[in-house]
N, C-alpha and C. Protein backbone atom coordinates (compact mmCIF):
# COMPACT_ATOMS: atom_id res chain seq x y z
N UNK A 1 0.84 -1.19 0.00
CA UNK A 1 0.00 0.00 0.00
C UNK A 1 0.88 1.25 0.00
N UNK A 2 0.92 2.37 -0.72
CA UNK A 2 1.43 3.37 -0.93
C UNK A 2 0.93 4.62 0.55
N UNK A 3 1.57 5.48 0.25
CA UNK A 3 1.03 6.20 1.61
C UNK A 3 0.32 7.31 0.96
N UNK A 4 0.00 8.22 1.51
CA UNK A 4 -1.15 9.62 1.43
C UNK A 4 0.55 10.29 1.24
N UNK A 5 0.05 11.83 0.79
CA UNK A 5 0.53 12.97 0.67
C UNK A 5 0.50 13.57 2.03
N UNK A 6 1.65 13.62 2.23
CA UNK A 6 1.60 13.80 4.00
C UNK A 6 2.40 15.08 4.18
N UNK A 7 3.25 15.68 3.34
CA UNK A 7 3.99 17.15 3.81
C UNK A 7 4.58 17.66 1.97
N UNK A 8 5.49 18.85 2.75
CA UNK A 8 6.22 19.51 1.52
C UNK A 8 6.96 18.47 0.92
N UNK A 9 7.83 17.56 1.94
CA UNK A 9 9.06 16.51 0.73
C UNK A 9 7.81 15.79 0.18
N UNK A 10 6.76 15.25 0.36
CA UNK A 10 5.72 14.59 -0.59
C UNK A 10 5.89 15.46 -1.91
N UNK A 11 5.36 16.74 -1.59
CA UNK A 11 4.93 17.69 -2.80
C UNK A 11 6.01 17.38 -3.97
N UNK A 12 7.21 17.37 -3.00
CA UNK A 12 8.09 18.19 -4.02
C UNK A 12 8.58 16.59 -4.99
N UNK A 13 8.78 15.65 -4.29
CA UNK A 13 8.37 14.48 -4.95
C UNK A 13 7.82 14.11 -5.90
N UNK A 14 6.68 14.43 -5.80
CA UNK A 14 5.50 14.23 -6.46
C UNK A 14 5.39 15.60 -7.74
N UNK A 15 6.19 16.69 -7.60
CA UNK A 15 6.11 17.71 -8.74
C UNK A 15 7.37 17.46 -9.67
N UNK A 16 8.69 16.65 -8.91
CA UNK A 16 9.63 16.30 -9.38
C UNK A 16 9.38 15.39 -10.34
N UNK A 17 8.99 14.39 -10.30
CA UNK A 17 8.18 13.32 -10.89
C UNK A 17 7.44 13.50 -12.42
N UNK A 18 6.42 14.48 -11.56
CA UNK A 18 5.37 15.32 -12.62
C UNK A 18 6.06 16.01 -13.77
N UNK A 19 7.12 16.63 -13.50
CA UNK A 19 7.87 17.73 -14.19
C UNK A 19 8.56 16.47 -15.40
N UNK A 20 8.77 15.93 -14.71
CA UNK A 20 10.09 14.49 -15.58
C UNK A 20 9.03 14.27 -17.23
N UNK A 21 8.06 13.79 -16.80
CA UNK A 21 6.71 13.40 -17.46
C UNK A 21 6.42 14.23 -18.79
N UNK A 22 6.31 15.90 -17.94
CA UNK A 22 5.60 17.06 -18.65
C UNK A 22 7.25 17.16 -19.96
N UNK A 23 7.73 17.07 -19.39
CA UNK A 23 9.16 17.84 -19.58
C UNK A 23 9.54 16.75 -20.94
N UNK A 24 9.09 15.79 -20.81
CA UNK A 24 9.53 14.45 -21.58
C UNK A 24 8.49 14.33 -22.90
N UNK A 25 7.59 15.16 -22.79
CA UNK A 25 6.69 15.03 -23.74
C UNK A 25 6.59 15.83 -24.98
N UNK A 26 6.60 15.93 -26.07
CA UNK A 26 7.09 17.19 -27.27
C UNK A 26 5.43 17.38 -27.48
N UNK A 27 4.86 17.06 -27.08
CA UNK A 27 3.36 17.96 -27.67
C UNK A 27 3.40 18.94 -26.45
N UNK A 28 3.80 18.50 -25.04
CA UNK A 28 3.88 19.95 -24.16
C UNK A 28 4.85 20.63 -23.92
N UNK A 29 6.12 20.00 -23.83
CA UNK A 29 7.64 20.37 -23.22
C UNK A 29 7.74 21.53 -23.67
N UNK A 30 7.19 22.20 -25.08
CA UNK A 30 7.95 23.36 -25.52
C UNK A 30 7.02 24.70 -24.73
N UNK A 31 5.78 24.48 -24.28
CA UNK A 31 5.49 25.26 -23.08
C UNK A 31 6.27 26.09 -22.56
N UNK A 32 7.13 24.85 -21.44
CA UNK A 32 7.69 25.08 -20.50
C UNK A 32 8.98 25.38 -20.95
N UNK A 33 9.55 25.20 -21.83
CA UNK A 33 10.79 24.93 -21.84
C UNK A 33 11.46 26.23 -23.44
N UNK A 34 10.47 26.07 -24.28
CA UNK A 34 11.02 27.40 -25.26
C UNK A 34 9.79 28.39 -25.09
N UNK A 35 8.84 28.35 -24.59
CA UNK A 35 8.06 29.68 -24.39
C UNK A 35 7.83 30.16 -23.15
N UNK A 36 7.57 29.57 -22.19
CA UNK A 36 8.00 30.34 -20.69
C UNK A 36 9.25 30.24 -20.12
N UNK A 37 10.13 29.06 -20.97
CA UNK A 37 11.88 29.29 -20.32
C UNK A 37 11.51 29.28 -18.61
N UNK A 38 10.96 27.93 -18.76
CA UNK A 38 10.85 28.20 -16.89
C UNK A 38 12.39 27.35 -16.19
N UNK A 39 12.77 27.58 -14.99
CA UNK A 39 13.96 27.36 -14.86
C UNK A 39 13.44 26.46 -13.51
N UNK A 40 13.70 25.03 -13.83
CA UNK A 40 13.22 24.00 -12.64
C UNK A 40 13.34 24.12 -11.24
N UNK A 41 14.52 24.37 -11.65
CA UNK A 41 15.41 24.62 -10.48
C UNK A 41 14.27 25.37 -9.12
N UNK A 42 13.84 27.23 -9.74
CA UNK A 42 13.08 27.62 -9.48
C UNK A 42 11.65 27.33 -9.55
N UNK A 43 11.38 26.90 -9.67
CA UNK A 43 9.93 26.78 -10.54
C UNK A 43 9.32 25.44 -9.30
N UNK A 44 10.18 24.50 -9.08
CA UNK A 44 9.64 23.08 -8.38
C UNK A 44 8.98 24.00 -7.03
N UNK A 45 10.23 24.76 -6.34
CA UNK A 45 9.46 25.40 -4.95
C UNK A 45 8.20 26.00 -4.93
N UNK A 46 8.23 26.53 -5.89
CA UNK A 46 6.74 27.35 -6.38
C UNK A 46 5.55 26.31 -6.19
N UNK A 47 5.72 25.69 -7.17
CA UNK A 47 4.69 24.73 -7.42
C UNK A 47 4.33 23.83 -5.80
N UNK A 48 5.38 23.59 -4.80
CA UNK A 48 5.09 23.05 -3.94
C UNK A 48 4.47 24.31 -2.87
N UNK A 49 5.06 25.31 -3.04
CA UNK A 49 3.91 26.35 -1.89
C UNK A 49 2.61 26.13 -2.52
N UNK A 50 2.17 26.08 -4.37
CA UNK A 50 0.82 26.03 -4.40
C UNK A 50 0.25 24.95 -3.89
N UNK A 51 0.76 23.78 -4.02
CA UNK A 51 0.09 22.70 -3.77
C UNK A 51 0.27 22.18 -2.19
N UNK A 52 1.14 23.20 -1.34
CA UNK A 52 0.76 22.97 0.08
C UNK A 52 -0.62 23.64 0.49
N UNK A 53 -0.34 24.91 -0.47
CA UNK A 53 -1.34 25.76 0.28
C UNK A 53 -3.00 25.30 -0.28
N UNK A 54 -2.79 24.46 -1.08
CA UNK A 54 -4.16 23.27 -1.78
C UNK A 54 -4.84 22.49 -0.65
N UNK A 55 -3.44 21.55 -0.19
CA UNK A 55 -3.88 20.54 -0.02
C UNK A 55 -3.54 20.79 1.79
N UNK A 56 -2.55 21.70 2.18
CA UNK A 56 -2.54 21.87 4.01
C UNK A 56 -2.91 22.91 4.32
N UNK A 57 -3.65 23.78 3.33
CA UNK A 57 -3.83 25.29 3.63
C UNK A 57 -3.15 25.96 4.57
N UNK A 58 -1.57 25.68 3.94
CA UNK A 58 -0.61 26.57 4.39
C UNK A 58 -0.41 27.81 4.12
N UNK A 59 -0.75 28.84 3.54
CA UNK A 59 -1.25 30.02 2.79
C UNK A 59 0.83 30.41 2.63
N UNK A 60 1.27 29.40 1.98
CA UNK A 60 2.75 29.54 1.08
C UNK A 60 2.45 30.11 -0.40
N UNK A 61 1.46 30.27 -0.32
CA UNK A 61 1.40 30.50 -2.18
C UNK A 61 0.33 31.84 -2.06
N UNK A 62 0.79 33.13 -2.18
CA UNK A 62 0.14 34.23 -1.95
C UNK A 62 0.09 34.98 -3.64
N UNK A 63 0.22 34.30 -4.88
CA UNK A 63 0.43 34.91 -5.92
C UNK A 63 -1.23 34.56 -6.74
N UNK A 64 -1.17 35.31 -7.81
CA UNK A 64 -1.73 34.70 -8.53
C UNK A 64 -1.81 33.38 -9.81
N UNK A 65 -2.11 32.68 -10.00
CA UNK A 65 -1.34 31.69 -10.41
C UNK A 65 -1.88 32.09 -11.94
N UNK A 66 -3.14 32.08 -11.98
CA UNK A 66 -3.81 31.98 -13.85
C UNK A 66 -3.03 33.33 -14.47
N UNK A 67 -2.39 34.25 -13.85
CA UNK A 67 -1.58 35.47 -14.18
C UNK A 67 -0.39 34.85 -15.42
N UNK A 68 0.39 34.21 -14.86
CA UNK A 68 1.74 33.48 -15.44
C UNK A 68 0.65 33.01 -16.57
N UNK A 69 -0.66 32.31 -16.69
CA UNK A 69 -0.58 31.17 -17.56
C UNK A 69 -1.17 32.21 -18.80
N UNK A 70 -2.44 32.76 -18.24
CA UNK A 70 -2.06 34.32 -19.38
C UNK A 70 -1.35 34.73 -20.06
N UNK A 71 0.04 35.31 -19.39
CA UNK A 71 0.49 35.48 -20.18
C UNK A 71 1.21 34.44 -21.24
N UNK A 72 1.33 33.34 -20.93
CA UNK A 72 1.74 32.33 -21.52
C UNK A 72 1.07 31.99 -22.62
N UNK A 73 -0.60 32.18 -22.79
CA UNK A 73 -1.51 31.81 -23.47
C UNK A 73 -1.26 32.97 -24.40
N UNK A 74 -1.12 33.82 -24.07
CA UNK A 74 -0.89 35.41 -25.39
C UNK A 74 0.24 34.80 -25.80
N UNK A 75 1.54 34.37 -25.84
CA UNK A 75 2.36 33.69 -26.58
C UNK A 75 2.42 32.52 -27.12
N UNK A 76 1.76 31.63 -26.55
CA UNK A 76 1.31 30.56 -27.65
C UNK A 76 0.11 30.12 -27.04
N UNK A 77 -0.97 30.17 -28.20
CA UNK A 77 -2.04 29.48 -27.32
C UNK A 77 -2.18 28.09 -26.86
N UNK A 78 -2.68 27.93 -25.66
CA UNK A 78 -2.75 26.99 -24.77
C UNK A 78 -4.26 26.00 -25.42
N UNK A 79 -3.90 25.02 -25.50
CA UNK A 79 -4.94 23.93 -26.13
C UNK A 79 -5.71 23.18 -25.52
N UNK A 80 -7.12 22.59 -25.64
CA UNK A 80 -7.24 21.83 -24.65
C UNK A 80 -6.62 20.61 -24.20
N UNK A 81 -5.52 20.25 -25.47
CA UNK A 81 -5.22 19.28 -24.89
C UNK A 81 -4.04 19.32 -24.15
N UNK A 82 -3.61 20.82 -24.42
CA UNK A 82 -2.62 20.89 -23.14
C UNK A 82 -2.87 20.44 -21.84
N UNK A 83 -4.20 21.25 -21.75
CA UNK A 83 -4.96 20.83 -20.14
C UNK A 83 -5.16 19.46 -19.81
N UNK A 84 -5.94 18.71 -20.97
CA UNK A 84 -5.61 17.32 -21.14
C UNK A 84 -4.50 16.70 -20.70
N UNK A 85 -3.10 16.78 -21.46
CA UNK A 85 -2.25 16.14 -21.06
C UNK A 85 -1.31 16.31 -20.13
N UNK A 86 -1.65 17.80 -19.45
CA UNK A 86 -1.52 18.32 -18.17
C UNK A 86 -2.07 17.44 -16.91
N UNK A 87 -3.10 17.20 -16.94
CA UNK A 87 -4.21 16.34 -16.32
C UNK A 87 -3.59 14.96 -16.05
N UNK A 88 -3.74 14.60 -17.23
CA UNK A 88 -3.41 12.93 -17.02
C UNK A 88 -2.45 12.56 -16.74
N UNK A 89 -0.79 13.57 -16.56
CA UNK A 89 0.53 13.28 -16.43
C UNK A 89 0.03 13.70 -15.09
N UNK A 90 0.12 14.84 -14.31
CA UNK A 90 -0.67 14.62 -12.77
C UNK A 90 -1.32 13.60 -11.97
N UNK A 91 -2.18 13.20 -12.90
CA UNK A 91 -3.06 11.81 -12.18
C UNK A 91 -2.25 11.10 -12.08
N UNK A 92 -1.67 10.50 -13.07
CA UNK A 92 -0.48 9.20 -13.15
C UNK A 92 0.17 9.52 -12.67
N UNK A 93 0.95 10.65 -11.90
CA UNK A 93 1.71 10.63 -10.90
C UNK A 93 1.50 10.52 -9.88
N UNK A 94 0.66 11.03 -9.37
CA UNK A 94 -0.29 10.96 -8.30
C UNK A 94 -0.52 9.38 -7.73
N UNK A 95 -1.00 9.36 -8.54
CA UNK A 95 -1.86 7.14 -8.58
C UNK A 95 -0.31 6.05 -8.77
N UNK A 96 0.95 6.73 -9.27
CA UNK A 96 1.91 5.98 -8.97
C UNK A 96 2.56 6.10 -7.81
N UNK A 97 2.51 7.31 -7.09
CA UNK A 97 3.51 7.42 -6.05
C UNK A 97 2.72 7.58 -4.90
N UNK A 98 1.18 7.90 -4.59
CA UNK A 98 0.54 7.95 -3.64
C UNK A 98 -0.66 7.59 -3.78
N UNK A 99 -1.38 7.62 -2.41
CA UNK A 99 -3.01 6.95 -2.31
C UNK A 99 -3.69 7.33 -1.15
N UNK A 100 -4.66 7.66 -0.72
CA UNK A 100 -5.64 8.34 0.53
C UNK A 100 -6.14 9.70 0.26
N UNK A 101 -6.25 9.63 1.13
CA UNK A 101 -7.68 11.35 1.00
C UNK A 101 -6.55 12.84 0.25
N UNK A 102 -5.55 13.04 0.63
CA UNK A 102 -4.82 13.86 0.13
C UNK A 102 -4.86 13.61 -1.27
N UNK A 103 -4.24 12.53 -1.92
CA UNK A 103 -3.86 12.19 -3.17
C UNK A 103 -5.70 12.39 -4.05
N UNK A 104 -6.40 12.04 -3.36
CA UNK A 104 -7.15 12.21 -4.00
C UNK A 104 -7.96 13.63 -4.22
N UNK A 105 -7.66 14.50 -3.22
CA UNK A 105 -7.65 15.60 -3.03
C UNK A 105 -6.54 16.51 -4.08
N UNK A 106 -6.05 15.68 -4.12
CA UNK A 106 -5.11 16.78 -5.12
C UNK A 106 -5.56 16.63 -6.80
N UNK A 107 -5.64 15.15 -6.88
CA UNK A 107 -6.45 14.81 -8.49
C UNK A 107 -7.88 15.79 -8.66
N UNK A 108 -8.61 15.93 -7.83
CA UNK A 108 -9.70 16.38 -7.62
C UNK A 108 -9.39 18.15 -7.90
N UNK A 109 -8.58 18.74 -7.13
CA UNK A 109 -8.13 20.24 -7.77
C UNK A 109 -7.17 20.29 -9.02
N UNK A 110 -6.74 19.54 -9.02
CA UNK A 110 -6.02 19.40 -10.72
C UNK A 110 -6.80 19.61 -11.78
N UNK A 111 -7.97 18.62 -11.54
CA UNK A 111 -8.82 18.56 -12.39
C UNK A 111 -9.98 19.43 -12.45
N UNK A 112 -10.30 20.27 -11.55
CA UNK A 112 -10.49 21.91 -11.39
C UNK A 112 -9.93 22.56 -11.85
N UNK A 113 -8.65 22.89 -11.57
CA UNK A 113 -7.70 23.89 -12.12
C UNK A 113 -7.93 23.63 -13.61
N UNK A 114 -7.78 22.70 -14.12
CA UNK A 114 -7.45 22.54 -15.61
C UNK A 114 -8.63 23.23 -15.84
N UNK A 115 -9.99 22.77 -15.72
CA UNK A 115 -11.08 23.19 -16.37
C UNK A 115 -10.81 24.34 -16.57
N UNK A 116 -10.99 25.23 -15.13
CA UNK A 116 -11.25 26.61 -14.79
C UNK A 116 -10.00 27.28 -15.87
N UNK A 117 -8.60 27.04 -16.19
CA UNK A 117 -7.83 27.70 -16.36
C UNK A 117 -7.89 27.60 -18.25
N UNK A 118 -8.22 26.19 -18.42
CA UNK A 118 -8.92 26.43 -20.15
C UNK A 118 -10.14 27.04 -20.07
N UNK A 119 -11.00 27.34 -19.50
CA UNK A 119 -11.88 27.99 -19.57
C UNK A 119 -11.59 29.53 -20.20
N UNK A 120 -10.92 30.17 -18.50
CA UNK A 120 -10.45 31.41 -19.04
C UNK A 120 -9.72 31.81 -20.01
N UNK A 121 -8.92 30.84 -20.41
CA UNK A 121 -8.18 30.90 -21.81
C UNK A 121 -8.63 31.39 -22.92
N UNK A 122 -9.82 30.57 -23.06
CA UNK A 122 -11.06 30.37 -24.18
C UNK A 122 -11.48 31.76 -23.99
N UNK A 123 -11.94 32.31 -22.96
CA UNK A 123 -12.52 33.90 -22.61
C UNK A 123 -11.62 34.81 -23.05
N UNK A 124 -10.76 34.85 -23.21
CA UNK A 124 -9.44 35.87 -23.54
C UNK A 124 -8.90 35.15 -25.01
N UNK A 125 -9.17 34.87 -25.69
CA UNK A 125 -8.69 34.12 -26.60
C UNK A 125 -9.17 35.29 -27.86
């Protein structure tokens, strides 16, 4: 039996993981990698204040997040199947490395976020 999402080294685990996935894929990688030039290094801590402040409502993540993806979307538009394959590389990470109310808690806002954030896309488009 795998364990729940239990702190930050979970997160960062679990975004490390995620990133490997996203990063490995040529229908998304160029996202991240020739149009936001995001720098991992930086970028993993981030992602773990959002997803503490998700899932322990640690209030680590005081930014706006759909801000960054905006502007990202004015430079190349964002697809649904970005969100798509955004989604499903999350889940599968998720469902490989953990299991209990957290993990499922986190698939559950993933799969929020995606909607909500192609949504607004589509609105500004």
């Amino acid at each position: 039996m795998k364990k729940d999402i239990a702190n930050r080294e979970d997160l960062l685990i679990l975004m490390a993981e995620f990133y490997k996935k996203l990063l490995a894929d040529n229908s998304i990688s160029y996202l991240f990698t020739d149009i936001a030039k995001i720098d991992l290094a930086h970028h993993l801590p981030v992602l773990v204040d959002f997803w503490d402040s998700i899932l322990f409502q640690s209030n680590t993540y005081q930014k706006n997040a759909m801000q960054p993806h905006m502007v990202l979307h004015q430079k190349s538009p964002l697809q649904k199947h970005h969100f798509d394959t955004w989604l499903n590389y999350f889940t599968a990470t998720v469902d490989e490395l953990f299991e209990g109310e957290k993990a499922f808690l986190a698939k559950e806002r993933a799969r929020s976020i995606a909607t909500v954030m192609h949504i607004k896309t589509i609105q500004h488009s």
